[in-house]
N, C-alpha and C. Protein backbone atom coordinates (compact mmCIF):
# COMPACT_ATOMS: atom_id res chain seq x y z
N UNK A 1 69.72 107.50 89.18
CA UNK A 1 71.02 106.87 89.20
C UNK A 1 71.08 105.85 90.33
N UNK A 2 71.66 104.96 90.16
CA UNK A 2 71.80 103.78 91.24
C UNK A 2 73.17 103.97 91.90
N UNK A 3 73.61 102.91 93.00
CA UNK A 3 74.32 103.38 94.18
C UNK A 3 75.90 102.82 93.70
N UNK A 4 75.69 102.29 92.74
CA UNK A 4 77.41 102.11 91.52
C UNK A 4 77.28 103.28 91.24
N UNK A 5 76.59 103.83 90.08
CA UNK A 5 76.83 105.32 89.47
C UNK A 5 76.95 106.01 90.49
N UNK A 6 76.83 106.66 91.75
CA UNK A 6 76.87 107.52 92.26
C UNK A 6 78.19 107.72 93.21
N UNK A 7 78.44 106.17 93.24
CA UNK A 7 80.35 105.99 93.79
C UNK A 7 81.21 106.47 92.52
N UNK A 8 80.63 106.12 91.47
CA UNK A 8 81.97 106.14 90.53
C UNK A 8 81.81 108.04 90.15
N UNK A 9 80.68 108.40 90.07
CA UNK A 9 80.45 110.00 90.13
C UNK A 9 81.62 110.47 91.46
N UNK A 10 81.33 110.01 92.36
CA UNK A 10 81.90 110.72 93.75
C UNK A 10 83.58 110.12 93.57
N UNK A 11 83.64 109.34 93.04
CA UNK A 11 85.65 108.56 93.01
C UNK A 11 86.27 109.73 92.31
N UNK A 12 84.93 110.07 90.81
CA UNK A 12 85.50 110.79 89.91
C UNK A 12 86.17 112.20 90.15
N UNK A 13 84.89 112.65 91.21
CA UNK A 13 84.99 114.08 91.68
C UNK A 13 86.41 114.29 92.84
N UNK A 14 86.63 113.20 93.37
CA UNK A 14 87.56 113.44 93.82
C UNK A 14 89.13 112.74 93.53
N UNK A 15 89.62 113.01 92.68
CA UNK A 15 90.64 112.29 92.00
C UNK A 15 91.70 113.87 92.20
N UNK A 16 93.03 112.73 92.09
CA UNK A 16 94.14 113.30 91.98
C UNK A 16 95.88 113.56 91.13
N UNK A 17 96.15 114.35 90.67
CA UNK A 17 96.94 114.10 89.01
C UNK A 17 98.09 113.94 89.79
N UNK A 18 98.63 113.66 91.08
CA UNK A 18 100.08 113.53 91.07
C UNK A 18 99.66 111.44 91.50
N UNK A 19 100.35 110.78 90.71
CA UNK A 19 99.85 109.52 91.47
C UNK A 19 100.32 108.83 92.94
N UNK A 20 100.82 109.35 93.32
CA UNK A 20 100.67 108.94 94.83
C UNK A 20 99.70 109.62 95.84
N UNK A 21 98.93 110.60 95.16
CA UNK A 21 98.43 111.14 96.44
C UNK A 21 97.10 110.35 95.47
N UNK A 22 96.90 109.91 93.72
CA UNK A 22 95.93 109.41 93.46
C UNK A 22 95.48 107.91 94.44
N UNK A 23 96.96 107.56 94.47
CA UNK A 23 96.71 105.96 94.74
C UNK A 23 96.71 105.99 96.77
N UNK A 24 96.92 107.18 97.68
CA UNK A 24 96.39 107.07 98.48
C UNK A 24 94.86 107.41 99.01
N UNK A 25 94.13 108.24 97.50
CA UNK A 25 92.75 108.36 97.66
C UNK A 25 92.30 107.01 97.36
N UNK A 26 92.83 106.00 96.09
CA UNK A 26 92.23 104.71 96.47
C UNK A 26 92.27 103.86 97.72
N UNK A 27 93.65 104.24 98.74
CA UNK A 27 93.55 103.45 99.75
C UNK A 27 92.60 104.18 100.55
N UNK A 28 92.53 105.30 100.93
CA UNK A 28 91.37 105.92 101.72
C UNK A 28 89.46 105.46 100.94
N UNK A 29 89.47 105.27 99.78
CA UNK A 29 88.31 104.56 99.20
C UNK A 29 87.89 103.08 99.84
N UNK A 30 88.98 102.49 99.35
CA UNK A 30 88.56 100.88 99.90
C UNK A 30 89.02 100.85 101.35
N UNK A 31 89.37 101.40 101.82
CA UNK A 31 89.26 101.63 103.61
C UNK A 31 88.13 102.09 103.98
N UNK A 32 87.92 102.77 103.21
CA UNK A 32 85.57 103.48 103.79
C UNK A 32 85.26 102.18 103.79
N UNK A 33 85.16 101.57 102.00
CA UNK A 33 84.69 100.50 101.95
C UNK A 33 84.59 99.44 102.75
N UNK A 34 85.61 98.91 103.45
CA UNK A 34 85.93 97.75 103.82
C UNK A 34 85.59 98.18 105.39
N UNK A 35 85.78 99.38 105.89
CA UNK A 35 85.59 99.56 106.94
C UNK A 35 87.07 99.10 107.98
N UNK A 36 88.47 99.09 107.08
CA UNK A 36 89.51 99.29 107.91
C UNK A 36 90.15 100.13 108.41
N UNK A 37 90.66 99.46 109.44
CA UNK A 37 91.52 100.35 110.64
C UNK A 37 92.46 101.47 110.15
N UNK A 38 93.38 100.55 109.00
CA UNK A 38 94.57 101.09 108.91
C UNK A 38 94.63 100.50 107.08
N UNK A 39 95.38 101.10 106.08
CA UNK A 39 96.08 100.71 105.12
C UNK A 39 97.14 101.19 104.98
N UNK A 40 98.16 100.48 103.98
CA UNK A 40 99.17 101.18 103.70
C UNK A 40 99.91 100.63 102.59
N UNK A 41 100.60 100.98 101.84
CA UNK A 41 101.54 100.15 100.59
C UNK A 41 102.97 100.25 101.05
N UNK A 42 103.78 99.58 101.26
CA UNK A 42 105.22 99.69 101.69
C UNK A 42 105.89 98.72 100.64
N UNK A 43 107.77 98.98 101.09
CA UNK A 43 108.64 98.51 99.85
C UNK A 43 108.60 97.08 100.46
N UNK A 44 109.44 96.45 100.09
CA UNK A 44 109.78 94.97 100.58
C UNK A 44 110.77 94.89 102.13
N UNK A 45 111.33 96.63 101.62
CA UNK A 45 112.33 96.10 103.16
C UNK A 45 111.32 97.07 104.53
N UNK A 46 110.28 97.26 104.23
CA UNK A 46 109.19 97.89 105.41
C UNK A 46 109.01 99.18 105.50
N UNK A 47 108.98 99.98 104.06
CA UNK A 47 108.99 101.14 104.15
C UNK A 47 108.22 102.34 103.65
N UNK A 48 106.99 102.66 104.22
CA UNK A 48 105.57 102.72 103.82
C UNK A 48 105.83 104.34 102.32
N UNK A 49 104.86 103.81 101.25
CA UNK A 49 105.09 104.61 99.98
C UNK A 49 103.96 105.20 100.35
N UNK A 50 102.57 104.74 100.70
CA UNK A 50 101.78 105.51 100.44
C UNK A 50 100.86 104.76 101.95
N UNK A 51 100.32 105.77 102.58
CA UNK A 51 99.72 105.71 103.73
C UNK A 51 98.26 106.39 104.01
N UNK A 52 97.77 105.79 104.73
CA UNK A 52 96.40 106.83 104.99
C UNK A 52 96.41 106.94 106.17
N UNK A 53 96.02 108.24 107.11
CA UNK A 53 95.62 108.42 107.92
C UNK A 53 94.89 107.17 109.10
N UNK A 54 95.13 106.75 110.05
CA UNK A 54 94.35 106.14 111.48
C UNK A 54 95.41 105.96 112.53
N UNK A 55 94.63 105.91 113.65
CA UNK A 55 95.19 105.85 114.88
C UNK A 55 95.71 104.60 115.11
N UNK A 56 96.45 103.89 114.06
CA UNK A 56 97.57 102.99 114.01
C UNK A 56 98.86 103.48 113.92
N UNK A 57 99.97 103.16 114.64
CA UNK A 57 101.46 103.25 114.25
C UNK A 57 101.98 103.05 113.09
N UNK A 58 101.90 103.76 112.35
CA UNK A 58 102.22 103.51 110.47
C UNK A 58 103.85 103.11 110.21
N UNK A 59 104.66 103.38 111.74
CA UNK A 59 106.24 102.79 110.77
C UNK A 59 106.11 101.39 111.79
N UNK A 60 105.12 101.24 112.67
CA UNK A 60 105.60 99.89 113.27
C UNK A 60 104.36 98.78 111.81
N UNK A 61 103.40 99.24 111.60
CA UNK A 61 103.12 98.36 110.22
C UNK A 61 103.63 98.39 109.15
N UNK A 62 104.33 99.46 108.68
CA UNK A 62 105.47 99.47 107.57
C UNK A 62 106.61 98.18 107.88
N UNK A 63 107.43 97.98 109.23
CA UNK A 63 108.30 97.08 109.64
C UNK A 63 107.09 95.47 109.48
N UNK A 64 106.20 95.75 109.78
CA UNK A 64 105.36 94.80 109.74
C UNK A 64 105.60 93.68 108.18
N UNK A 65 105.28 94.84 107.34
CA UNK A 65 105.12 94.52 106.66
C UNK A 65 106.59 93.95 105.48
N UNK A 66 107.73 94.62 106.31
CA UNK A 66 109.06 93.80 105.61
C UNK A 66 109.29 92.52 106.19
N UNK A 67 108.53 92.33 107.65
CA UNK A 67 109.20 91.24 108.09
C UNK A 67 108.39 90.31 106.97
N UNK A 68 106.50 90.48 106.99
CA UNK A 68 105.76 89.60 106.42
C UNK A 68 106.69 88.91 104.95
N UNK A 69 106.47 90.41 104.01
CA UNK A 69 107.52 89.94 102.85
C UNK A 69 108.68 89.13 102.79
N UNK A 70 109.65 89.17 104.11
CA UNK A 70 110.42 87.84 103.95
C UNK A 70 110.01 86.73 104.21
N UNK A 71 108.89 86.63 104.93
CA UNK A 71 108.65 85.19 105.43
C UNK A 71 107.49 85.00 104.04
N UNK A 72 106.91 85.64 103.35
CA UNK A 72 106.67 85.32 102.13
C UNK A 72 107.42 84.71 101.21
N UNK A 73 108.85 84.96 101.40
CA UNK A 73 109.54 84.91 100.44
C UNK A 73 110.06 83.70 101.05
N UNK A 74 110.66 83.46 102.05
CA UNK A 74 110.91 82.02 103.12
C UNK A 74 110.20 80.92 102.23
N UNK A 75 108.80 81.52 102.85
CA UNK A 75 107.75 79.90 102.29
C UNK A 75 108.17 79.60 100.74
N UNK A 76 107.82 80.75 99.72
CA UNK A 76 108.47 80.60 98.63
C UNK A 76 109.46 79.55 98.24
N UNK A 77 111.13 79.95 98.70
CA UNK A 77 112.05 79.34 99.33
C UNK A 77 111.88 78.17 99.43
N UNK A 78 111.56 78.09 100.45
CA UNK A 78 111.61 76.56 101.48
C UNK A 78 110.48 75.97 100.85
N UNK A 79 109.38 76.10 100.68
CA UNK A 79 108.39 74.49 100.25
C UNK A 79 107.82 75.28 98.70
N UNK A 80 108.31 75.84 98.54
CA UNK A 80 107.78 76.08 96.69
C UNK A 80 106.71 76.67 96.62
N UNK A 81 106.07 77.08 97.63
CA UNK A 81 104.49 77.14 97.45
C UNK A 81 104.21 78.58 96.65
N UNK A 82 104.42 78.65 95.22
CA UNK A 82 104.52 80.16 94.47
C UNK A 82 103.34 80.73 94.59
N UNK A 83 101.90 79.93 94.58
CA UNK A 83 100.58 80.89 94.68
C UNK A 83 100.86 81.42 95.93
N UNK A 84 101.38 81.41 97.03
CA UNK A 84 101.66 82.41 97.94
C UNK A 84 101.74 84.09 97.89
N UNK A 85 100.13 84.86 97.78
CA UNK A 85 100.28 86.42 97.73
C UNK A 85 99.92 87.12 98.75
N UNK A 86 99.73 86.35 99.72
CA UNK A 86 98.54 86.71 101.11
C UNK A 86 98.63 86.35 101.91
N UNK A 87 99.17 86.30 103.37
CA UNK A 87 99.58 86.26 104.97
C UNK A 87 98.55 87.14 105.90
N UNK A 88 97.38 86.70 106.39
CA UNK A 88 96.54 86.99 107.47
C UNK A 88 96.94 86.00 108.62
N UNK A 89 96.76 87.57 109.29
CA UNK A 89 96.87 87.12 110.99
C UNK A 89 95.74 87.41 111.57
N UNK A 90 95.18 86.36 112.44
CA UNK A 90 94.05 87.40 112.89
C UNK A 90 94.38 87.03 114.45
N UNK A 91 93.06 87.70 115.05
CA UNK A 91 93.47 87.94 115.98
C UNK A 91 92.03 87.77 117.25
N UNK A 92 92.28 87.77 118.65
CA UNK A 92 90.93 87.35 119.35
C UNK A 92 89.98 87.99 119.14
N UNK A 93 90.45 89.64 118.84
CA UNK A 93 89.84 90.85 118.96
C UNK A 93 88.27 90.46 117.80
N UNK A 94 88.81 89.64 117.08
CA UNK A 94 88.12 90.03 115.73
C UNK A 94 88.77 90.95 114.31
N UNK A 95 90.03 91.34 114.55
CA UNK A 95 90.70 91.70 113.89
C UNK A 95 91.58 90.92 112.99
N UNK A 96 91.93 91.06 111.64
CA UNK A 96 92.87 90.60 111.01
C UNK A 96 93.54 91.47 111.10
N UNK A 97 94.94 91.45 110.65
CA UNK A 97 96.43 91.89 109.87
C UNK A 97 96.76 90.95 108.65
N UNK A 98 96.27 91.75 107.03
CA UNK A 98 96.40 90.95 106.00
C UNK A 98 97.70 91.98 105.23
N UNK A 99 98.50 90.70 104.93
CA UNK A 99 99.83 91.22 103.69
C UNK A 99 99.08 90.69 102.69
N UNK A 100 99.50 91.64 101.72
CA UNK A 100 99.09 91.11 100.61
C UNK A 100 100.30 91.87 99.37
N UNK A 101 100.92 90.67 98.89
CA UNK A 101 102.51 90.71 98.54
C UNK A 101 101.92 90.96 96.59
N UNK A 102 103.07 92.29 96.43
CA UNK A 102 102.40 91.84 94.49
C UNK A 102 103.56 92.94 94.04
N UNK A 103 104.00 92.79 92.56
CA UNK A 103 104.45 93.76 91.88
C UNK A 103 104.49 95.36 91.38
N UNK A 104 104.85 96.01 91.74
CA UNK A 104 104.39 97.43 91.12
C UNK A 104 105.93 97.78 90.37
N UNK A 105 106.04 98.27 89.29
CA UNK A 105 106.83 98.97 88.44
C UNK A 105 108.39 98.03 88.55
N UNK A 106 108.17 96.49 88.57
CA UNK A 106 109.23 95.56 88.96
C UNK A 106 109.61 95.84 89.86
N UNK A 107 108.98 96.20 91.08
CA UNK A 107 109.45 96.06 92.47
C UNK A 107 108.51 95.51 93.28
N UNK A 108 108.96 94.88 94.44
CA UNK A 108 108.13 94.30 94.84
C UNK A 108 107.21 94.76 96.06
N UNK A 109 106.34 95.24 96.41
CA UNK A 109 105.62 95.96 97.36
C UNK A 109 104.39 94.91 97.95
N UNK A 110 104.39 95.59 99.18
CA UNK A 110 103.11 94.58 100.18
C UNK A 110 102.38 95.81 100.66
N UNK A 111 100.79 95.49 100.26
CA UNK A 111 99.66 96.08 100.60
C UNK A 111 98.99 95.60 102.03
N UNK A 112 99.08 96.16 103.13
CA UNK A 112 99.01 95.79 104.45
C UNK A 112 97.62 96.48 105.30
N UNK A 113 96.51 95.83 105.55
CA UNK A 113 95.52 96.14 105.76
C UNK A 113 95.32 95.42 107.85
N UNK A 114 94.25 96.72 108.33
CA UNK A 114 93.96 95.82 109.56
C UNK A 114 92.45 95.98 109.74
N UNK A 115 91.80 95.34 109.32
CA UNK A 115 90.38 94.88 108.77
C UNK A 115 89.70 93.88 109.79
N UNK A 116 88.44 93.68 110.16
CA UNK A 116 87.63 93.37 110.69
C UNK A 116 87.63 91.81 109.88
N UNK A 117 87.96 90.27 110.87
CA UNK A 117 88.02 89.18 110.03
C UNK A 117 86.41 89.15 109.48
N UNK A 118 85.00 89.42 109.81
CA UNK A 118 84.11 89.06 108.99
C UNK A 118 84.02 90.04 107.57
N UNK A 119 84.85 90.99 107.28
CA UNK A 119 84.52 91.61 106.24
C UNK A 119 85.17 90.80 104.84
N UNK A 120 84.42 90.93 103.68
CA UNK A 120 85.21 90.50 102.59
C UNK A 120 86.40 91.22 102.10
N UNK A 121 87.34 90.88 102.94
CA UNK A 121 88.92 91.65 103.06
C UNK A 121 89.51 91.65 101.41
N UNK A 122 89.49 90.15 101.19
CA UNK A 122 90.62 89.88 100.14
C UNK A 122 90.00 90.21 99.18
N UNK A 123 88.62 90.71 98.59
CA UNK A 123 87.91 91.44 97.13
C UNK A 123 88.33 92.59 97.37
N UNK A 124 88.45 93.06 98.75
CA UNK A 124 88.99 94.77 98.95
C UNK A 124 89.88 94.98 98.71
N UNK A 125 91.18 94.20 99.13
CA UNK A 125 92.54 94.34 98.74
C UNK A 125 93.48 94.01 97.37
N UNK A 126 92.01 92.74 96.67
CA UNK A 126 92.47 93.04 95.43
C UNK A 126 91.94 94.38 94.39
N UNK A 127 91.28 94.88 95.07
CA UNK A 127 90.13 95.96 94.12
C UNK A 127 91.32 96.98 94.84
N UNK A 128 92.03 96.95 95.93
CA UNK A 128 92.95 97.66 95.97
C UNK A 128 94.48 97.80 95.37
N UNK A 129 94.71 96.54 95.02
CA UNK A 129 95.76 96.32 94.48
C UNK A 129 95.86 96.78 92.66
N UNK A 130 94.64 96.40 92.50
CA UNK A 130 94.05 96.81 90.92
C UNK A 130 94.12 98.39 90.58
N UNK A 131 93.72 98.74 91.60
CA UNK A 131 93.67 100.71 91.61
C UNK A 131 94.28 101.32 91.77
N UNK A 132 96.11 100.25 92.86
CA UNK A 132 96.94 100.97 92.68
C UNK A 132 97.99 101.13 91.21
N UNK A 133 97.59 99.96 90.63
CA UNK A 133 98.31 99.35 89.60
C UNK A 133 98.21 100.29 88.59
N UNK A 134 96.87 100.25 88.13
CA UNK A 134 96.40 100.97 87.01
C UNK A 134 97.05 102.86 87.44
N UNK A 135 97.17 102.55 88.41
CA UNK A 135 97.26 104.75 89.00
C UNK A 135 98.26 104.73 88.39
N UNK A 136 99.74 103.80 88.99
CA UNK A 136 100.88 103.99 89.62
C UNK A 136 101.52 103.52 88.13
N UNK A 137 100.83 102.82 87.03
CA UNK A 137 101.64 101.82 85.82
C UNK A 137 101.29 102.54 84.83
């Protein structure tokens, strides 16, 4: 077996039937993966649904993440710019702080990651956004 089959064997083995605790084993997945700090899914007004475990402050990135969503919604607003789904901050450290703004069940939720800027963040967060979709829809 090769090193795909043996992730999707091991995703399989550990899966979960209530979907929020499914769709925080995907955020704990693509957090191995990606090798981030912190994930989390919160509402629009900063209020974390589904969280994983790290030695990050999870309600000061939940607030994080309502302020991001309005100023998502600002730019929106103010200069039209609608492909707008994604707000990275980074930082000296080598660190980003990525929003990443999208729909779940007609509401609007931001997927908030603090990831290492050389990693391929935004394939992670959409492979995260995809896994919550499919759990949670």
């Amino acid at each position: 077996m090769n090193a795909r089959n043996d992730q999707t064997e091991d995703r399989r083995k550990d899966r979960a039937e209530l979907p929020m605790e499914a769709a925080r084993k995907q955020l704990e997945h693509v957090a191995r993966e990606g090798g981030f700090k912190a994930a989390l899914l919160t509402t629009e007004d900063g209020f974390a649904v589904v969280d994983i475990e790290s030695n990050m402050d999870s309600n000061a990135l939940a607030a994080l993440s309502g302020f991001a969503w309005r100023m998502h919604r600002n730019v929106q607003d103010l200069i039209g710019f609608d492909g707008l789904d994604q707000i990275t901050l980074n930082g000296s450290t080598g660190d980003s702080l990525i929003f990443q703004a999208f729909t779940l069940l007609d509401q609007p939720v931001v997927l908030t990651v603090i990831a290492r800027s050389v990693n391929p963040y935004r394939k992670l967060t959409d492979k995260a956004v995809e896994g919550i979709k499919r759990i949670l829809l």
